[in-house]
PDB file of N, CA and C in Angstrom:
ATOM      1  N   UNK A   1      -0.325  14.586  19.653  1.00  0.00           N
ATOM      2  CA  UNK A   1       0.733  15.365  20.264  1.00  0.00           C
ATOM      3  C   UNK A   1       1.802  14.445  20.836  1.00  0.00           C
ATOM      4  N   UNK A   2       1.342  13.401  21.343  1.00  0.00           N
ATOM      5  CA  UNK A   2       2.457  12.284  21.896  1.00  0.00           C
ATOM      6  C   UNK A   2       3.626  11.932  20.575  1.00  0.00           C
ATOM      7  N   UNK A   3       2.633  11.890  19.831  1.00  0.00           N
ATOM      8  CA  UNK A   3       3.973  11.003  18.703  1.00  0.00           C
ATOM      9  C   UNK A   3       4.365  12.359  18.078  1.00  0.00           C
ATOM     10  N   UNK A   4       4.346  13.384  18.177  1.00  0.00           N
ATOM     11  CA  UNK A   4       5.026  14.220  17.464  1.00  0.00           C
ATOM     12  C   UNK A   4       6.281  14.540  19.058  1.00  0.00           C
ATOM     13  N   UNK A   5       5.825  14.364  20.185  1.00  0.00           N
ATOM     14  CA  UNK A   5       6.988  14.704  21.221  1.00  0.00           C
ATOM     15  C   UNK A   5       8.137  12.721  20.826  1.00  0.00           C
ATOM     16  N   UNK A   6       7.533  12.266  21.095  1.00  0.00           N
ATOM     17  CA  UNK A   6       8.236  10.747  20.504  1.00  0.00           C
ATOM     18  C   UNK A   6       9.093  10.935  20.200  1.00  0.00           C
ATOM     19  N   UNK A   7       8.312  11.451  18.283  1.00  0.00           N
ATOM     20  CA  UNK A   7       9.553  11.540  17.000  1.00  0.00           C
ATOM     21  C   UNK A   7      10.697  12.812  17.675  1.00  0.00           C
ATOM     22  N   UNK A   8      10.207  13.973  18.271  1.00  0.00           N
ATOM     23  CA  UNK A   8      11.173  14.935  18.814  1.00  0.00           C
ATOM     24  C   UNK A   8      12.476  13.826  19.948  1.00  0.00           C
ATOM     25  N   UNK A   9      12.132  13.084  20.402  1.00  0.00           N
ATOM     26  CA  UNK A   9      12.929  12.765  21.264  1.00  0.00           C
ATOM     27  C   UNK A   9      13.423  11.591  20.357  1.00  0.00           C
ATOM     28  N   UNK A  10      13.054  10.806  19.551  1.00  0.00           N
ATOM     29  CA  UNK A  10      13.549   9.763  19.004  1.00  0.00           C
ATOM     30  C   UNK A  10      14.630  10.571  18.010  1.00  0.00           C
ATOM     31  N   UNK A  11      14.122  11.687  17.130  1.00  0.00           N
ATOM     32  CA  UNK A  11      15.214  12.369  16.048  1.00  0.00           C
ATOM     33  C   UNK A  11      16.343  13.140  16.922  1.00  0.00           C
ATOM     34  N   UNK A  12      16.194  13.431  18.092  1.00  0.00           N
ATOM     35  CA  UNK A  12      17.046  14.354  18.695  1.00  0.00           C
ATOM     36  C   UNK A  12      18.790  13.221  18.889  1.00  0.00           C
ATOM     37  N   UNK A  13      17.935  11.973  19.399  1.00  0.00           N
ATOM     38  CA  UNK A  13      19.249  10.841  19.249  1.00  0.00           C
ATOM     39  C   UNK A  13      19.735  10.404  18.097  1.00  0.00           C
ATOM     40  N   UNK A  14      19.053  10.288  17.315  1.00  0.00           N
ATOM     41  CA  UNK A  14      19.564   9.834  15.778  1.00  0.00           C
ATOM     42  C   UNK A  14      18.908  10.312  14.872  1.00  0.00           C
ATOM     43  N   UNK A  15      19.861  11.433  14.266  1.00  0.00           N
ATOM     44  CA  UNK A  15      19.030  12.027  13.213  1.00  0.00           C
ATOM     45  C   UNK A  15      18.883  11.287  11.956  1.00  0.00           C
ATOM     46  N   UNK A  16      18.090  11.462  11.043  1.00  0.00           N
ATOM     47  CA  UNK A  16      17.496  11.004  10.031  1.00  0.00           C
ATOM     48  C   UNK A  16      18.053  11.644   8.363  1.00  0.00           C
ATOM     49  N   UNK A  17      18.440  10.827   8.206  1.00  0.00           N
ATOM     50  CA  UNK A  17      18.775  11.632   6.722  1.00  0.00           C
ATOM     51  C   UNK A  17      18.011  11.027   5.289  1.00  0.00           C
ATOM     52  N   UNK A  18      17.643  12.725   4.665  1.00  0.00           N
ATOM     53  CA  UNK A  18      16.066  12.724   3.973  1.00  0.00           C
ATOM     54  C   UNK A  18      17.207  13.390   2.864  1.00  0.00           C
ATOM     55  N   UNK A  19      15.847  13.247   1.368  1.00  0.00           N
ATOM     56  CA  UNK A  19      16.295  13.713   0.147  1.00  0.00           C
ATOM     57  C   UNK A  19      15.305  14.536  -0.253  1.00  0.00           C
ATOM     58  N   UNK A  20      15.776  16.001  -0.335  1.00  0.00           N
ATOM     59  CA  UNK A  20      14.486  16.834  -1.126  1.00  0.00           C
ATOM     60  C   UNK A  20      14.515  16.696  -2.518  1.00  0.00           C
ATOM     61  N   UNK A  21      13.484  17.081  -2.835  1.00  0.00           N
ATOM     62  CA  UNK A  21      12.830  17.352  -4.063  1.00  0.00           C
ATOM     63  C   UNK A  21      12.012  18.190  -5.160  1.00  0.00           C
ATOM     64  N   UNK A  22      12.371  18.926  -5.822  1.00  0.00           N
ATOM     65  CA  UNK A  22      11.638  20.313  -6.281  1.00  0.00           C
ATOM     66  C   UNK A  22      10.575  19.716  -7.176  1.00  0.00           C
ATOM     67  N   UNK A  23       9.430  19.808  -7.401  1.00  0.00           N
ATOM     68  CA  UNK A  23       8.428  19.228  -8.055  1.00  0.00           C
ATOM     69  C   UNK A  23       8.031  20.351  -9.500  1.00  0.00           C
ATOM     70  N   UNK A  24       8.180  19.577 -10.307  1.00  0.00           N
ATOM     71  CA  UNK A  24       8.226  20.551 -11.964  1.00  0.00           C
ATOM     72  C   UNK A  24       6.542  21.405 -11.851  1.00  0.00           C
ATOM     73  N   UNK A  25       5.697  20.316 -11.855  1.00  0.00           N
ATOM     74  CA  UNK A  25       4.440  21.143 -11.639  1.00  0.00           C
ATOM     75  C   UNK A  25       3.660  22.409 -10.470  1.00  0.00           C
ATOM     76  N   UNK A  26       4.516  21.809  -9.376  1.00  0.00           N
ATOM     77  CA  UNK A  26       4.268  23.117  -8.584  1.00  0.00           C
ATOM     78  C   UNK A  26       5.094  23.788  -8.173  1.00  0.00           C
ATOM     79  N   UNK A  27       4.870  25.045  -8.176  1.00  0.00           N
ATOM     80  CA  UNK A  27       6.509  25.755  -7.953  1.00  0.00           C
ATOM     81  C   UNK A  27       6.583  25.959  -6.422  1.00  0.00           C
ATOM     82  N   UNK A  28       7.964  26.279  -5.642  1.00  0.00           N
ATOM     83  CA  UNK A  28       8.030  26.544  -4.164  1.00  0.00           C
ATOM     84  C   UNK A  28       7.297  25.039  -3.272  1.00  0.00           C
ATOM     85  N   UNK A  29       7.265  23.807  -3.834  1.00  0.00           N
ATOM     86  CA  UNK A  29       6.893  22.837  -3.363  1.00  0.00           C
ATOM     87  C   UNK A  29       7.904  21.990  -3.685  1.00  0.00           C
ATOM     88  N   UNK A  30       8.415  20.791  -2.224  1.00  0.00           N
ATOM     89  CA  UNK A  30       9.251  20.018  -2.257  1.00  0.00           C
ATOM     90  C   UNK A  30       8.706  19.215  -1.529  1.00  0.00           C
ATOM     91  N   UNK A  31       9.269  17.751  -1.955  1.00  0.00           N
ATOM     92  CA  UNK A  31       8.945  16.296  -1.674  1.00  0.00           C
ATOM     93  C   UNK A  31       9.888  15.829  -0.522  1.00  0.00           C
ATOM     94  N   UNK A  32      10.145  15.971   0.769  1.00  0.00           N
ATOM     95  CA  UNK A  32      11.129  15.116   1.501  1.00  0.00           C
ATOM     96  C   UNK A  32      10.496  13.439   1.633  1.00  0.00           C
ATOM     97  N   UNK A  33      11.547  12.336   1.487  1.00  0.00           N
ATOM     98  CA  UNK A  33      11.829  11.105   1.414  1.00  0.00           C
ATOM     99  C   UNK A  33      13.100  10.585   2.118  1.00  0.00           C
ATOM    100  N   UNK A  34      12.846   9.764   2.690  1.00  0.00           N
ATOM    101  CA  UNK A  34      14.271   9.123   3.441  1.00  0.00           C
ATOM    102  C   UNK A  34      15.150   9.088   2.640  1.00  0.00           C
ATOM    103  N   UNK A  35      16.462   9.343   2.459  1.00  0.00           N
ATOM    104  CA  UNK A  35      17.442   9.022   1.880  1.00  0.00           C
ATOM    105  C   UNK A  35      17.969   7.456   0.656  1.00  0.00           C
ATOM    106  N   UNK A  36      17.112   6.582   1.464  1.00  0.00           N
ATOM    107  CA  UNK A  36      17.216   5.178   0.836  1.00  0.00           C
ATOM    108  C   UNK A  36      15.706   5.125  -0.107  1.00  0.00           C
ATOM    109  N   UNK A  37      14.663   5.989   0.101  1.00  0.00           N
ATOM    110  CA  UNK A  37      13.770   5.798  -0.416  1.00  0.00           C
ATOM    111  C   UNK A  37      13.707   6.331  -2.131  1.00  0.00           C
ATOM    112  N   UNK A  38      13.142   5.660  -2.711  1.00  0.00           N
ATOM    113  CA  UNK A  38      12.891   5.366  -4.215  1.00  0.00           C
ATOM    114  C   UNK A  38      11.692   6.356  -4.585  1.00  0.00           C
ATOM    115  N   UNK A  39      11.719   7.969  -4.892  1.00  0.00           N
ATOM    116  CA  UNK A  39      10.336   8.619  -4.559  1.00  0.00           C
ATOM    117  C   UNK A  39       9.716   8.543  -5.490  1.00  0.00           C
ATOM    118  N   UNK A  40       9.734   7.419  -6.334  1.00  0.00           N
ATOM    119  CA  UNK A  40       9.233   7.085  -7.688  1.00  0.00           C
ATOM    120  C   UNK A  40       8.076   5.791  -7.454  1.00  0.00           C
ATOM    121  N   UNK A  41       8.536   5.449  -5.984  1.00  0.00           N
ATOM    122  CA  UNK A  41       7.630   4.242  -5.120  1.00  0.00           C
ATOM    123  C   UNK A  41       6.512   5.037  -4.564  1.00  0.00           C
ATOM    124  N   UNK A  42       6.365   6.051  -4.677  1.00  0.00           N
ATOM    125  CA  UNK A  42       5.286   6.349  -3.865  1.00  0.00           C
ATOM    126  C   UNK A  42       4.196   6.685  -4.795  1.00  0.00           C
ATOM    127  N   UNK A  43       3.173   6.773  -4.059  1.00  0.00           N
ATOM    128  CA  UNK A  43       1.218   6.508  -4.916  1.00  0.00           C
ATOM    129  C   UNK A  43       1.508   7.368  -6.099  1.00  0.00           C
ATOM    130  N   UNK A  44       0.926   6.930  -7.324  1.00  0.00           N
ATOM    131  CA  UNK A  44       1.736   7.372  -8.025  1.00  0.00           C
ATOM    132  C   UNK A  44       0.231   8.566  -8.811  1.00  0.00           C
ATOM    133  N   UNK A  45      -1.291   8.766  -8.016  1.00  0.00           N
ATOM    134  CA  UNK A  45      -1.426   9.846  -8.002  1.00  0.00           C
ATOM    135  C   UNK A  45      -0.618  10.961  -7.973  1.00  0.00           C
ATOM    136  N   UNK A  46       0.005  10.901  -6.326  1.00  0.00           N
ATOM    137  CA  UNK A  46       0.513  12.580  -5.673  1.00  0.00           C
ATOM    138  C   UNK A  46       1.768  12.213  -7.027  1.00  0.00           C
ATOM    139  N   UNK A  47       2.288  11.310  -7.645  1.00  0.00           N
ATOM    140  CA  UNK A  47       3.484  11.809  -8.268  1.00  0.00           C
ATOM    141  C   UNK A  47       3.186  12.630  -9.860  1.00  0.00           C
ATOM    142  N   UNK A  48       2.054  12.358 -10.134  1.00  0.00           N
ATOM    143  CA  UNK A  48       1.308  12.649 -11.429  1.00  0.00           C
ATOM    144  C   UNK A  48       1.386  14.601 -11.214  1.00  0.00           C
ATOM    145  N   UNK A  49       0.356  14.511  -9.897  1.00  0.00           N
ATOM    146  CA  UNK A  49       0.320  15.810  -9.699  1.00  0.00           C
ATOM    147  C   UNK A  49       1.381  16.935  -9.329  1.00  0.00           C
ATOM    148  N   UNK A  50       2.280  15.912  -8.749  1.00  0.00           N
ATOM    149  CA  UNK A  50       3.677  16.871  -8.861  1.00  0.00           C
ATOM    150  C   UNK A  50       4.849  16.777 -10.295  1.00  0.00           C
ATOM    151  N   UNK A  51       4.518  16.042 -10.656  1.00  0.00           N
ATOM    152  CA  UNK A  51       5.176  16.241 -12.135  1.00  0.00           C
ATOM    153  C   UNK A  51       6.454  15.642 -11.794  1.00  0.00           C
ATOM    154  N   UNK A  52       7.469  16.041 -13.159  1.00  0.00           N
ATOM    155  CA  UNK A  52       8.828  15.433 -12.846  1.00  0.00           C
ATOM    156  C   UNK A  52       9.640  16.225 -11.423  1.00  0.00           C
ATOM    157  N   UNK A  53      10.167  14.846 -10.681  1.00  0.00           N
ATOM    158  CA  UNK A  53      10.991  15.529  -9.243  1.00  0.00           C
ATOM    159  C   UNK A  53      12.515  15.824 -10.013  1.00  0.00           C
ATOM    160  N   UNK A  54      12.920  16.938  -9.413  1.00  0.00           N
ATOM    161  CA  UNK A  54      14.178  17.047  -9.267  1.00  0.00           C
ATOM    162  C   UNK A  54      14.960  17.318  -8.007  1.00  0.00           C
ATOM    163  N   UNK A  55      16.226  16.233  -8.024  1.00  0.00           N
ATOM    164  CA  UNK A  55      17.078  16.344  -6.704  1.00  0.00           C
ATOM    165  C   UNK A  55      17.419  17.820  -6.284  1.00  0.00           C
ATOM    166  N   UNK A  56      16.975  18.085  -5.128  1.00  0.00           N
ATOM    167  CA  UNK A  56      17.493  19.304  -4.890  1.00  0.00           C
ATOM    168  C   UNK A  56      18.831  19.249  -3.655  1.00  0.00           C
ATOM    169  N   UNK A  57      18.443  18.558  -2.713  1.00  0.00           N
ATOM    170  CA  UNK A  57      19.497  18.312  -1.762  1.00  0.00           C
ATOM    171  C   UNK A  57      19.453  16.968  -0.850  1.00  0.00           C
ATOM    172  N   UNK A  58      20.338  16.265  -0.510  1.00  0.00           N
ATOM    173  CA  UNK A  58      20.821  15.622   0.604  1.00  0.00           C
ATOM    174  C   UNK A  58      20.508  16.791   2.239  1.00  0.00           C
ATOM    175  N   UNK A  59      19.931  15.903   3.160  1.00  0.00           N
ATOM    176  CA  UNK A  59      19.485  16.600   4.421  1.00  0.00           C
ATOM    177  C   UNK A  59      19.598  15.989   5.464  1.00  0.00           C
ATOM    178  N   UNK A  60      20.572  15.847   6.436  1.00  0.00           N
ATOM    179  CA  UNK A  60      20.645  15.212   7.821  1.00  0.00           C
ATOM    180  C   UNK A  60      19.228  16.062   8.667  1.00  0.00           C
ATOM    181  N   UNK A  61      18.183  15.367   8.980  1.00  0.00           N
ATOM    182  CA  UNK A  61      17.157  15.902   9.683  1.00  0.00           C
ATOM    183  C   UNK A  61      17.305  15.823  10.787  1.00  0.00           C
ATOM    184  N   UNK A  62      16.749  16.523  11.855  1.00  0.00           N
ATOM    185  CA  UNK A  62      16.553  16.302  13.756  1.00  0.00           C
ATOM    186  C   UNK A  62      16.017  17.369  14.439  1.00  0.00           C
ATOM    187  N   UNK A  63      15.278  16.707  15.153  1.00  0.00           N
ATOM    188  CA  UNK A  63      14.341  18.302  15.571  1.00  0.00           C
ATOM    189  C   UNK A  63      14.728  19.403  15.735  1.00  0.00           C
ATOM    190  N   UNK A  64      16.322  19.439  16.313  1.00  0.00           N
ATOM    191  CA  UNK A  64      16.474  20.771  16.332  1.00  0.00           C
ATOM    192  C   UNK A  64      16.791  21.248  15.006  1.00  0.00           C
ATOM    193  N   UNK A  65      16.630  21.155  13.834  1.00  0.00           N
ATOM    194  CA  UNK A  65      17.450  21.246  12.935  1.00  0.00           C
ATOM    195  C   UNK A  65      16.410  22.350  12.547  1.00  0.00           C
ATOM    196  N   UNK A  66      17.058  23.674  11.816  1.00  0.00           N
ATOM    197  CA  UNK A  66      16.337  24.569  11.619  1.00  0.00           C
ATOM    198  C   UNK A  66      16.172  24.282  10.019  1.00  0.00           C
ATOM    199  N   UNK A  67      14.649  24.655   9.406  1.00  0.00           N
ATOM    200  CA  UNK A  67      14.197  24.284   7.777  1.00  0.00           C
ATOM    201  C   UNK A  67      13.769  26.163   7.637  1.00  0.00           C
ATOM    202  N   UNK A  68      13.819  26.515   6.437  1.00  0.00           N
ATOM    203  CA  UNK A  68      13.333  27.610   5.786  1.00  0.00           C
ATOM    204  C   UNK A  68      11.805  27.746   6.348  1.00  0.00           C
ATOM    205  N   UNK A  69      11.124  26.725   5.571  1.00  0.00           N
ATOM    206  CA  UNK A  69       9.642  26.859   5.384  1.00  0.00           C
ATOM    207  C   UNK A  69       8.894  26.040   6.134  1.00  0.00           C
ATOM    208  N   UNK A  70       9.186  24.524   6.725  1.00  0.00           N
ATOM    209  CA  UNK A  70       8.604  24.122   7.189  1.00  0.00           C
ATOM    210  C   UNK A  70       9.230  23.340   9.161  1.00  0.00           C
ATOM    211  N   UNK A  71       8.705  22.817   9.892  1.00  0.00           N
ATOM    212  CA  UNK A  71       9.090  22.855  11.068  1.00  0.00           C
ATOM    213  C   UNK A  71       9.271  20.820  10.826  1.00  0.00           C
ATOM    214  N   UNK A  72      10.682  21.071  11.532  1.00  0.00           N
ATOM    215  CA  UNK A  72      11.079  20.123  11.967  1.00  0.00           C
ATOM    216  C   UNK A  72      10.536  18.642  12.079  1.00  0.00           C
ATOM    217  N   UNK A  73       9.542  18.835  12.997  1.00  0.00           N
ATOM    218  CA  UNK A  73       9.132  17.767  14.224  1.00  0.00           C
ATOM    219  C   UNK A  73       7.959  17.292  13.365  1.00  0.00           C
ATOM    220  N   UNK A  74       7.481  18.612  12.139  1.00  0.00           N
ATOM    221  CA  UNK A  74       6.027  17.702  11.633  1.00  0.00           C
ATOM    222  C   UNK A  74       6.425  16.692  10.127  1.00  0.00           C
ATOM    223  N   UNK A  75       7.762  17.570   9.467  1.00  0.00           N
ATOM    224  CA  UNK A  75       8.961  16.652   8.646  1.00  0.00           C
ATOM    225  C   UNK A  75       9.008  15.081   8.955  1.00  0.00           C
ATOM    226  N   UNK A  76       9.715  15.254  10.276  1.00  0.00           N
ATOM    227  CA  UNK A  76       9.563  13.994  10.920  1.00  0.00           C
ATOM    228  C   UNK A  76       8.125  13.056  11.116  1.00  0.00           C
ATOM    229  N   UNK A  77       7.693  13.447  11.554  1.00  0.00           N
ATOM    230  CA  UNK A  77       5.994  12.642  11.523  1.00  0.00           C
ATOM    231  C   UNK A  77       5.701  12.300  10.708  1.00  0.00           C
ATOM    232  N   UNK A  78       5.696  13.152   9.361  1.00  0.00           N
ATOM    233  CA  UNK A  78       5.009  12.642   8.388  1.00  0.00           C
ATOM    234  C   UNK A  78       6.125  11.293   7.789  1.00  0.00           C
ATOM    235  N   UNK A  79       7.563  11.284   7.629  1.00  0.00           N
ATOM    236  CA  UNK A  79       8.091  10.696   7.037  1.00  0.00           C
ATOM    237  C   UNK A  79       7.791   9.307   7.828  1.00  0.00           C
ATOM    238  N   UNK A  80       7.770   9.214   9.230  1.00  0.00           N
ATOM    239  CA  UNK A  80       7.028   8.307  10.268  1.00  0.00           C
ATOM    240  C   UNK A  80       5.768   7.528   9.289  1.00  0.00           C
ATOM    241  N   UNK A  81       4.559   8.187   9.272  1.00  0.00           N
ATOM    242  CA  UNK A  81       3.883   8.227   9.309  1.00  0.00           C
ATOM    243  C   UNK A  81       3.276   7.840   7.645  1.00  0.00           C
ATOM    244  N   UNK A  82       3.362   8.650   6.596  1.00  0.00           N
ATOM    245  CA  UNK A  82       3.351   8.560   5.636  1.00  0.00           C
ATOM    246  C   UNK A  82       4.617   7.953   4.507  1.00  0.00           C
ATOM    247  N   UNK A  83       5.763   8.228   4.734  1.00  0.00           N
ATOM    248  CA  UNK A  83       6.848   7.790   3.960  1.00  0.00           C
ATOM    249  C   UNK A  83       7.041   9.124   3.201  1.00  0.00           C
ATOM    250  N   UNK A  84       6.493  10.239   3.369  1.00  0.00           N
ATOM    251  CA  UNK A  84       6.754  11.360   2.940  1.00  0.00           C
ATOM    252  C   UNK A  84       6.505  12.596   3.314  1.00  0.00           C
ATOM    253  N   UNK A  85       6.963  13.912   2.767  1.00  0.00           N
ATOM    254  CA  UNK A  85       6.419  14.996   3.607  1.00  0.00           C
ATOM    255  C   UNK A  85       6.482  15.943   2.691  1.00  0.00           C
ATOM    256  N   UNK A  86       5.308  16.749   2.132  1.00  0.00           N
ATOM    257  CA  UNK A  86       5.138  17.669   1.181  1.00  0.00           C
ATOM    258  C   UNK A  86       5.319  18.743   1.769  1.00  0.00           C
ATOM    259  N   UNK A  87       6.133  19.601   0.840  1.00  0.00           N
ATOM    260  CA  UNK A  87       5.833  21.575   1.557  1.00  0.00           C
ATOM    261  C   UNK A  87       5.692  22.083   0.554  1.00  0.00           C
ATOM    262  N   UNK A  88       4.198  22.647   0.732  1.00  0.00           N
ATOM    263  CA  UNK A  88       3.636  23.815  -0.373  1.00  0.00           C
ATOM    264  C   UNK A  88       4.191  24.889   0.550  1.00  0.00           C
ATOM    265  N   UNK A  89       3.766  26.152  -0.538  1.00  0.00           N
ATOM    266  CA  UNK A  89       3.689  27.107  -0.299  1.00  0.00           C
ATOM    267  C   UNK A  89       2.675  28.087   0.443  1.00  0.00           C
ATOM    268  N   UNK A  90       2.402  28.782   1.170  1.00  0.00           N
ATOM    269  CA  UNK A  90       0.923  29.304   1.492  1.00  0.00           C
ATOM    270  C   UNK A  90       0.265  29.734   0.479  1.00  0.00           C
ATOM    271  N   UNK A  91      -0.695  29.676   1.035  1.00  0.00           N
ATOM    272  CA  UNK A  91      -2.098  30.137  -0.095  1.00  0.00           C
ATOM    273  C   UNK A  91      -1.769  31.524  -0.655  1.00  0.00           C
ATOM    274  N   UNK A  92      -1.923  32.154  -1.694  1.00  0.00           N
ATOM    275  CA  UNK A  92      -1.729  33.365  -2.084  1.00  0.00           C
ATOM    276  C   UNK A  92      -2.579  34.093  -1.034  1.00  0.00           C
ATOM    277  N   UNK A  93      -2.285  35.334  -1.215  1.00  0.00           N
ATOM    278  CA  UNK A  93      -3.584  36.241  -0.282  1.00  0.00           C
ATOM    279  C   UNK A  93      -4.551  36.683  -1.588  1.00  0.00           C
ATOM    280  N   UNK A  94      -5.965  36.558  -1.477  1.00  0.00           N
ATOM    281  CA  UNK A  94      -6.788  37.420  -2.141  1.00  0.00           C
ATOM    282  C   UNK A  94      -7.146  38.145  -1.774  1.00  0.00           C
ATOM    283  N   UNK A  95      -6.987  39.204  -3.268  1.00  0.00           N
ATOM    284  CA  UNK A  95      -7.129  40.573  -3.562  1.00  0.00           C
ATOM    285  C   UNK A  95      -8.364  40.522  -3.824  1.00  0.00           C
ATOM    286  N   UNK A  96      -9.520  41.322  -3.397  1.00  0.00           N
ATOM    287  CA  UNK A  96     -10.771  41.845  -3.887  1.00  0.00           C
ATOM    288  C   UNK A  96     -10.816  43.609  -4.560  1.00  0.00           C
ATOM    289  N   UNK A  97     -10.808  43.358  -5.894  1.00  0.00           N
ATOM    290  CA  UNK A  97     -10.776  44.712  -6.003  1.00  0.00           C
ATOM    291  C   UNK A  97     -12.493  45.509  -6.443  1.00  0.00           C
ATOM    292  N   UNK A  98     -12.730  46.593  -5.734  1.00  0.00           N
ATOM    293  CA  UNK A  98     -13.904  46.965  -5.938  1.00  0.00           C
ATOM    294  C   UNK A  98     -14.042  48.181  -7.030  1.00  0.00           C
ATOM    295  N   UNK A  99     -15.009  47.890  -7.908  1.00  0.00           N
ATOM    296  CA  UNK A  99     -14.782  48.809  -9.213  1.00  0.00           C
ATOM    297  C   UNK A  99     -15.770  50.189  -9.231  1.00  0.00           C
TER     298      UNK A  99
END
């Protein structure tokens, strides 16, 4: 919890600018990467499994910065932390149908 208040107070002074990424193999999933970063450098498992990236946007990040799908402050951490930050989609809901 400390380093996620940190990164909140460290991004709030200088925001961070990240590059998304739409991933061919999974749909509603994007790759954020620092702006200078090469996302072709990273383990090149997770890149197998996401298939070919495509640029989707340029992104000035900062905690307050409002995202669709995913929250701010954990964006930040991970890019901290990992050099990247995946957003799936939620799990489908299962249907049980009784016959």
């Amino acid at each position: 919890m400390l380093a996620q208040q940190q990164v909140k107070q460290m991004s709030v002074e200088q925001p961070r600018l990240v590059k998304v990424y739409g991933c061919e193999k999974r749909a509603d999933t994007y790759l954020y990467v620092d702006a200078e970063q090469d996302p072709t450098s990273l383990d090149e498992a997770l890149l197998r499994t996401l298939g070919e990236l495509r640029f989707v946007l340029d992104l000035e990040l900062h905690a307050q910065r409002r995202l669709a799908k995913a929250d701010p402050v954990r964006v930040l951490a991970a890019l901290e932390e990992a050099g990247y930050y995946l957003q799936v989609p939620p799990p489908a809901p299962r249907v049980i149908l009784n016959p």
